[in-house]
PDB file of N, CA and C in Angstrom:
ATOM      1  N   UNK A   1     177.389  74.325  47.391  1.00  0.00           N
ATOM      2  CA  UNK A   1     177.819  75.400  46.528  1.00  0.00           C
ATOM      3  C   UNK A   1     177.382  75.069  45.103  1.00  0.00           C
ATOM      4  N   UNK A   2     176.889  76.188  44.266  1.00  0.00           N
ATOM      5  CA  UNK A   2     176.401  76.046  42.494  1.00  0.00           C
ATOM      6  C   UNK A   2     177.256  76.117  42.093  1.00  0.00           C
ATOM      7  N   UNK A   3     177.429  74.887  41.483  1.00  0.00           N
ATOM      8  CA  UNK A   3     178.683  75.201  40.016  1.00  0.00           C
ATOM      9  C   UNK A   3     178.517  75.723  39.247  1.00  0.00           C
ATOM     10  N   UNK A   4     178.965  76.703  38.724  1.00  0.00           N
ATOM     11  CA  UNK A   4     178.846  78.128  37.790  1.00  0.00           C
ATOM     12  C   UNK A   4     178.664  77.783  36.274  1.00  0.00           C
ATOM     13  N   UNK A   5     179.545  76.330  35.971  1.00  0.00           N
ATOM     14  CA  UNK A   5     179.014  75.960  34.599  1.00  0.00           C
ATOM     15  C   UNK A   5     177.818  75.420  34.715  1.00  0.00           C
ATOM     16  N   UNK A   6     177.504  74.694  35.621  1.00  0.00           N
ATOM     17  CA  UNK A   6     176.243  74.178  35.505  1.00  0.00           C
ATOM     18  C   UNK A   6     174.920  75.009  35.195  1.00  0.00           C
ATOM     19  N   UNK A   7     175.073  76.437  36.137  1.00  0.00           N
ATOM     20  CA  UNK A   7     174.625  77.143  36.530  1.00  0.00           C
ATOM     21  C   UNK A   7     174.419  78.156  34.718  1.00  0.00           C
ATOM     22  N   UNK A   8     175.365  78.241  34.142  1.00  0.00           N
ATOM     23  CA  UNK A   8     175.386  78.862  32.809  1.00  0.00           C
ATOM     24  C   UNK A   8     174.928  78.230  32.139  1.00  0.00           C
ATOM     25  N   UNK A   9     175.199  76.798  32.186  1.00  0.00           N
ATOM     26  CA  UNK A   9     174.050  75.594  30.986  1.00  0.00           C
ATOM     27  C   UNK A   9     173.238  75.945  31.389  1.00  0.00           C
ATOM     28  N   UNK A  10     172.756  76.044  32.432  1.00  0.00           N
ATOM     29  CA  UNK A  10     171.027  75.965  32.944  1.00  0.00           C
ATOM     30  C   UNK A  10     170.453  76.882  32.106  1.00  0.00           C
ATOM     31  N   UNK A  11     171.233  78.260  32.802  1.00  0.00           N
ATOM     32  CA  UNK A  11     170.546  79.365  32.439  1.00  0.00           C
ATOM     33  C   UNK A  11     170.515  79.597  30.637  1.00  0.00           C
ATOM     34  N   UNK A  12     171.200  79.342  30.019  1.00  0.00           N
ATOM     35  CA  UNK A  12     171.884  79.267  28.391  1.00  0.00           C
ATOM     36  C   UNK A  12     170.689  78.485  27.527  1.00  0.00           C
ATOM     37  N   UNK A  13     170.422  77.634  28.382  1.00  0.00           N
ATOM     38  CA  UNK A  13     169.093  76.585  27.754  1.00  0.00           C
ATOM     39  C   UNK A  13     167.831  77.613  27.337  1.00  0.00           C
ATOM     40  N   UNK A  14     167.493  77.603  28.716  1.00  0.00           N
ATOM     41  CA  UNK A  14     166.360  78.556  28.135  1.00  0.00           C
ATOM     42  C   UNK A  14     166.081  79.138  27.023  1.00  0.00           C
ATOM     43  N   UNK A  15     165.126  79.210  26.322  1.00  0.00           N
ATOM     44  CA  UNK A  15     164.538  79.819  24.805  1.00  0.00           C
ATOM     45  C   UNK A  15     164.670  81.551  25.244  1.00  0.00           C
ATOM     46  N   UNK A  16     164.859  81.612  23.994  1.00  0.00           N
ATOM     47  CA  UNK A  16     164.935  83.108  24.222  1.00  0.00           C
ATOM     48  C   UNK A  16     164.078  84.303  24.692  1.00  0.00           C
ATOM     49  N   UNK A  17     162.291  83.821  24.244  1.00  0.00           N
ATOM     50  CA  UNK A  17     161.565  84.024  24.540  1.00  0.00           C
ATOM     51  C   UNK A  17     161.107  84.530  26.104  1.00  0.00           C
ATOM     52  N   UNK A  18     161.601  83.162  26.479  1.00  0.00           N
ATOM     53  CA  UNK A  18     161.317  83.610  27.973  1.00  0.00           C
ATOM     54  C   UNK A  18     162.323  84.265  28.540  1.00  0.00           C
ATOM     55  N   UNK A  19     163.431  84.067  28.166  1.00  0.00           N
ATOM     56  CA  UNK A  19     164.490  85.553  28.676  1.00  0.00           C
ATOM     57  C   UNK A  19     163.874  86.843  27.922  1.00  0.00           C
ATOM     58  N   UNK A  20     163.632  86.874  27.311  1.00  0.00           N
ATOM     59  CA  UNK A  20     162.968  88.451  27.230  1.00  0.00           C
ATOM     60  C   UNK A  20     162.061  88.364  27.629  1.00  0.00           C
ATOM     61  N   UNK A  21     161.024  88.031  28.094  1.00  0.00           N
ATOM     62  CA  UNK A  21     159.906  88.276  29.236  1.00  0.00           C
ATOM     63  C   UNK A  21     159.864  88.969  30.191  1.00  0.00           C
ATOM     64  N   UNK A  22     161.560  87.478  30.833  1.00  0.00           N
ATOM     65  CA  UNK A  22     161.797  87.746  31.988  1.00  0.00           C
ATOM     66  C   UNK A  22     162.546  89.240  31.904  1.00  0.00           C
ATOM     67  N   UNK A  23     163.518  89.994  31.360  1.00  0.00           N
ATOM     68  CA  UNK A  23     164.432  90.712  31.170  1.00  0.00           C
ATOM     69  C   UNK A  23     163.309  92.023  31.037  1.00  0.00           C
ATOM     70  N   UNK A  24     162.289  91.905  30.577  1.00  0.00           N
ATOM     71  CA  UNK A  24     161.129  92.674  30.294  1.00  0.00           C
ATOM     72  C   UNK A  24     160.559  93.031  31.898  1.00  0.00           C
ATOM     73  N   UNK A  25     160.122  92.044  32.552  1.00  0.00           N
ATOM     74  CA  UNK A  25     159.375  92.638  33.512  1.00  0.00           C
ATOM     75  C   UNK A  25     160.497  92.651  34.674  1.00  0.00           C
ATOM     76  N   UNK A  26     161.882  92.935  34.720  1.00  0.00           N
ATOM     77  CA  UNK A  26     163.347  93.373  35.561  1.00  0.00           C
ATOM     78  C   UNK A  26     163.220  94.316  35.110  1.00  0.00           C
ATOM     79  N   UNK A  27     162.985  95.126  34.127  1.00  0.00           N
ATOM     80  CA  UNK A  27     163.322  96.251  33.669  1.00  0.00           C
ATOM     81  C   UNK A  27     162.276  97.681  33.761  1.00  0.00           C
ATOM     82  N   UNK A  28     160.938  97.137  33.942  1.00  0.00           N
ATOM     83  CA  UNK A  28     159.588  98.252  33.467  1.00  0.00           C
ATOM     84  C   UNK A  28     159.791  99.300  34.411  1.00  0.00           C
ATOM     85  N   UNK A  29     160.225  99.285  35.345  1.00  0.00           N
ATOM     86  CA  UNK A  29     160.706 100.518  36.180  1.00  0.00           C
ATOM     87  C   UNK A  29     161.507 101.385  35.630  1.00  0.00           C
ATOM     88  N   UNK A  30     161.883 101.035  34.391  1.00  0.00           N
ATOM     89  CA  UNK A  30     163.055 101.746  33.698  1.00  0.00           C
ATOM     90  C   UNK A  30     162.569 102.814  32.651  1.00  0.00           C
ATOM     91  N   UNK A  31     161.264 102.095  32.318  1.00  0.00           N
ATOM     92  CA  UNK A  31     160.503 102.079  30.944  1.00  0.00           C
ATOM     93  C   UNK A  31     160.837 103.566  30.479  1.00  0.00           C
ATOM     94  N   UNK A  32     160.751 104.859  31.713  1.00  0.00           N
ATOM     95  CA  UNK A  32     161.008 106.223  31.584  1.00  0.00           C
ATOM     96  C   UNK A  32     161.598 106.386  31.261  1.00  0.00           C
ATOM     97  N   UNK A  33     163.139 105.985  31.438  1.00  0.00           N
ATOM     98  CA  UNK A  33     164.206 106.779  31.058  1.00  0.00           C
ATOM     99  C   UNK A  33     164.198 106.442  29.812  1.00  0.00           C
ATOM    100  N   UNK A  34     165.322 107.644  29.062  1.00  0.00           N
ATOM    101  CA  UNK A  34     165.852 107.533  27.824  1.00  0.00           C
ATOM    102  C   UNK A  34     167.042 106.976  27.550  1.00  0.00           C
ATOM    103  N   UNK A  35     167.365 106.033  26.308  1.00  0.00           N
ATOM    104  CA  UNK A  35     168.973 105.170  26.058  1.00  0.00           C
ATOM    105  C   UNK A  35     169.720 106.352  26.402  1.00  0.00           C
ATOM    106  N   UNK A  36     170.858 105.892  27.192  1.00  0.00           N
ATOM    107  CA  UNK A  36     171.869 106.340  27.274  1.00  0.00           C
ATOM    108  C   UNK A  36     171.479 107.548  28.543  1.00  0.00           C
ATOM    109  N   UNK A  37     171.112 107.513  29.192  1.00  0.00           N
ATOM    110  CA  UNK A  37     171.351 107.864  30.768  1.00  0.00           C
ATOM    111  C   UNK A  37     172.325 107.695  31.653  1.00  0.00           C
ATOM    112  N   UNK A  38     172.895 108.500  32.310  1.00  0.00           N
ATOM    113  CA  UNK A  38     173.800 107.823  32.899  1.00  0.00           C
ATOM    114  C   UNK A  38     173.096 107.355  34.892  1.00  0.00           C
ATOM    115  N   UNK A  39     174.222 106.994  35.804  1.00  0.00           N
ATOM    116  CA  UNK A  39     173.773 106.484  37.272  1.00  0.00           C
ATOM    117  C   UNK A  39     172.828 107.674  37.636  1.00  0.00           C
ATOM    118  N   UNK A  40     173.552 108.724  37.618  1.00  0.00           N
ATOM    119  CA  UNK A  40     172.766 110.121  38.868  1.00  0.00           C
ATOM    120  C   UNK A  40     171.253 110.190  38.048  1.00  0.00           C
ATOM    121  N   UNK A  41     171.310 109.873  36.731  1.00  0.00           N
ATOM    122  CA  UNK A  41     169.469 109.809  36.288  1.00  0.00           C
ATOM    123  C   UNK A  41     168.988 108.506  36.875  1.00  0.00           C
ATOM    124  N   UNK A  42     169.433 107.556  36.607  1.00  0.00           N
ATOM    125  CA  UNK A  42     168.678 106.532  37.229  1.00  0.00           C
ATOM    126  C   UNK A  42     168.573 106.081  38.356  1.00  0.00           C
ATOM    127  N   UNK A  43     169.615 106.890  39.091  1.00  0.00           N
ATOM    128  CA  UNK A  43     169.352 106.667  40.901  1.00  0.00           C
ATOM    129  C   UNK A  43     168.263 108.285  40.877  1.00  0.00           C
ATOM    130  N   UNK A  44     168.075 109.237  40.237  1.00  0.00           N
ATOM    131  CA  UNK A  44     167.195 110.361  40.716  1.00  0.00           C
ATOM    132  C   UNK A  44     165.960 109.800  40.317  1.00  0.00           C
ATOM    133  N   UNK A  45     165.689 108.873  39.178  1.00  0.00           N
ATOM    134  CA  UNK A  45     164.357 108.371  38.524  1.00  0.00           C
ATOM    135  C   UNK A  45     163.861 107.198  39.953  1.00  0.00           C
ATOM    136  N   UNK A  46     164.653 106.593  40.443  1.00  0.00           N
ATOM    137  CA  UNK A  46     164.013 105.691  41.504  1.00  0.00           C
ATOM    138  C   UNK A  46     163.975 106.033  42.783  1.00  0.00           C
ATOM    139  N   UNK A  47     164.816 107.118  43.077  1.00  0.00           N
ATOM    140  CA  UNK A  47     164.402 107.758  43.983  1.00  0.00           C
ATOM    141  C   UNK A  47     163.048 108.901  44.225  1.00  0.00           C
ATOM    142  N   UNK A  48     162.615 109.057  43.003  1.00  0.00           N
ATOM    143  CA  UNK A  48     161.460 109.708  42.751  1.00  0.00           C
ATOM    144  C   UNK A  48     160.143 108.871  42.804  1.00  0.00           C
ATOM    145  N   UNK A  49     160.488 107.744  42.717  1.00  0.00           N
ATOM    146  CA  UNK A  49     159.389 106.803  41.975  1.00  0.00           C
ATOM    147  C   UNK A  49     159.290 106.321  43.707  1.00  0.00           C
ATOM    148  N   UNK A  50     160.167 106.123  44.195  1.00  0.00           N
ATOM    149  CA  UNK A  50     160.312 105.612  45.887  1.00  0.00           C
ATOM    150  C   UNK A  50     159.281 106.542  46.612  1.00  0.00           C
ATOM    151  N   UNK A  51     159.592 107.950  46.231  1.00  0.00           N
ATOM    152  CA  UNK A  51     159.199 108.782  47.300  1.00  0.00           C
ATOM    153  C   UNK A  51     157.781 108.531  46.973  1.00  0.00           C
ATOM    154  N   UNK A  52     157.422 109.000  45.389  1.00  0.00           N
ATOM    155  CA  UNK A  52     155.927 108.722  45.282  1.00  0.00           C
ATOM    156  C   UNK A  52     155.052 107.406  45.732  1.00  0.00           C
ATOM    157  N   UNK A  53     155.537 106.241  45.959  1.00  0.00           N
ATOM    158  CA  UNK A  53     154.923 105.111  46.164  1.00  0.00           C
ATOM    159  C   UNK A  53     154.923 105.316  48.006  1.00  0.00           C
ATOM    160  N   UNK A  54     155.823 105.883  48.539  1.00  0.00           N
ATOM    161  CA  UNK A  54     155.633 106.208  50.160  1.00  0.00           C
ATOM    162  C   UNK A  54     154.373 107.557  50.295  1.00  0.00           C
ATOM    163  N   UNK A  55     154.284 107.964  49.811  1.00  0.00           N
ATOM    164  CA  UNK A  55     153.399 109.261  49.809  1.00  0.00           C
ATOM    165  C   UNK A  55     152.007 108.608  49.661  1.00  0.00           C
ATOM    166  N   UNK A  56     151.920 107.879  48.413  1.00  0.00           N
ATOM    167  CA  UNK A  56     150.821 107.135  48.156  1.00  0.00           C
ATOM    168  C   UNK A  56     150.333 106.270  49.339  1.00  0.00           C
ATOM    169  N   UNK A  57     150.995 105.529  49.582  1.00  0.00           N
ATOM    170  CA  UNK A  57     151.357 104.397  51.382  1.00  0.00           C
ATOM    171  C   UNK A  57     150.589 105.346  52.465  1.00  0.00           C
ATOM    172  N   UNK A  58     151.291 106.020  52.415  1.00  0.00           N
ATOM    173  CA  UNK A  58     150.811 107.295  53.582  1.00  0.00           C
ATOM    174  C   UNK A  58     149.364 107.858  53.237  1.00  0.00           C
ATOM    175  N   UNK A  59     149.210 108.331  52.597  1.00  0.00           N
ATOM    176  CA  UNK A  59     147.990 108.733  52.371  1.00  0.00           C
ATOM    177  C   UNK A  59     146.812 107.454  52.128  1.00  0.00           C
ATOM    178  N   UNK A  60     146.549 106.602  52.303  1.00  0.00           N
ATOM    179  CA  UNK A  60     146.187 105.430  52.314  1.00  0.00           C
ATOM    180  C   UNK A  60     146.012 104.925  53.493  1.00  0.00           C
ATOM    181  N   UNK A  61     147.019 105.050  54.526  1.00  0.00           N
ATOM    182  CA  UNK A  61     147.341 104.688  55.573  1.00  0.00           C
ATOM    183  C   UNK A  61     146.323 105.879  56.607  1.00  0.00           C
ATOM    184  N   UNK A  62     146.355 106.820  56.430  1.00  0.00           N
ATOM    185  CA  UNK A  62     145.466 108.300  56.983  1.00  0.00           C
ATOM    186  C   UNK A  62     144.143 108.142  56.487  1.00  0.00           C
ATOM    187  N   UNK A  63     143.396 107.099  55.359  1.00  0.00           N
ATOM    188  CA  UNK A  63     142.282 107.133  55.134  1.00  0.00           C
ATOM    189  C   UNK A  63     141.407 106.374  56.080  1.00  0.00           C
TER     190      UNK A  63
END
């Protein structure tokens, strides 16, 4: 089992830099929406983005 302080030093260390990197490329799926959205936009924005990447799949898949 991780010990949770340990686990918070770890993570706490890190330069800041690379937490925004990282926090940067968790997020670029987001890049669309506008601040302050609420759930039903951002579950309709990835559910849109889902369908298009299966459509794309598919049609790819038929070539």
């Amino acid at each position: 089992m991780t010990d949770p302080v340990q686990q918070e030093t770890r993570s706490s260390a890190a330069p800041d830099a690379d937490r925004q990197s990282s926090d940067d490329a968790d997020d670029d799926h987001l890049s669309d929406l506008e601040d302050g959205v609420g759930c039903t936009e951002i579950w309709e924005h990835l559910s849109e983005r889902r369908a298009e990447a299966s459509a794309r799949s598919t049609e790819r898949a038929e070539e």
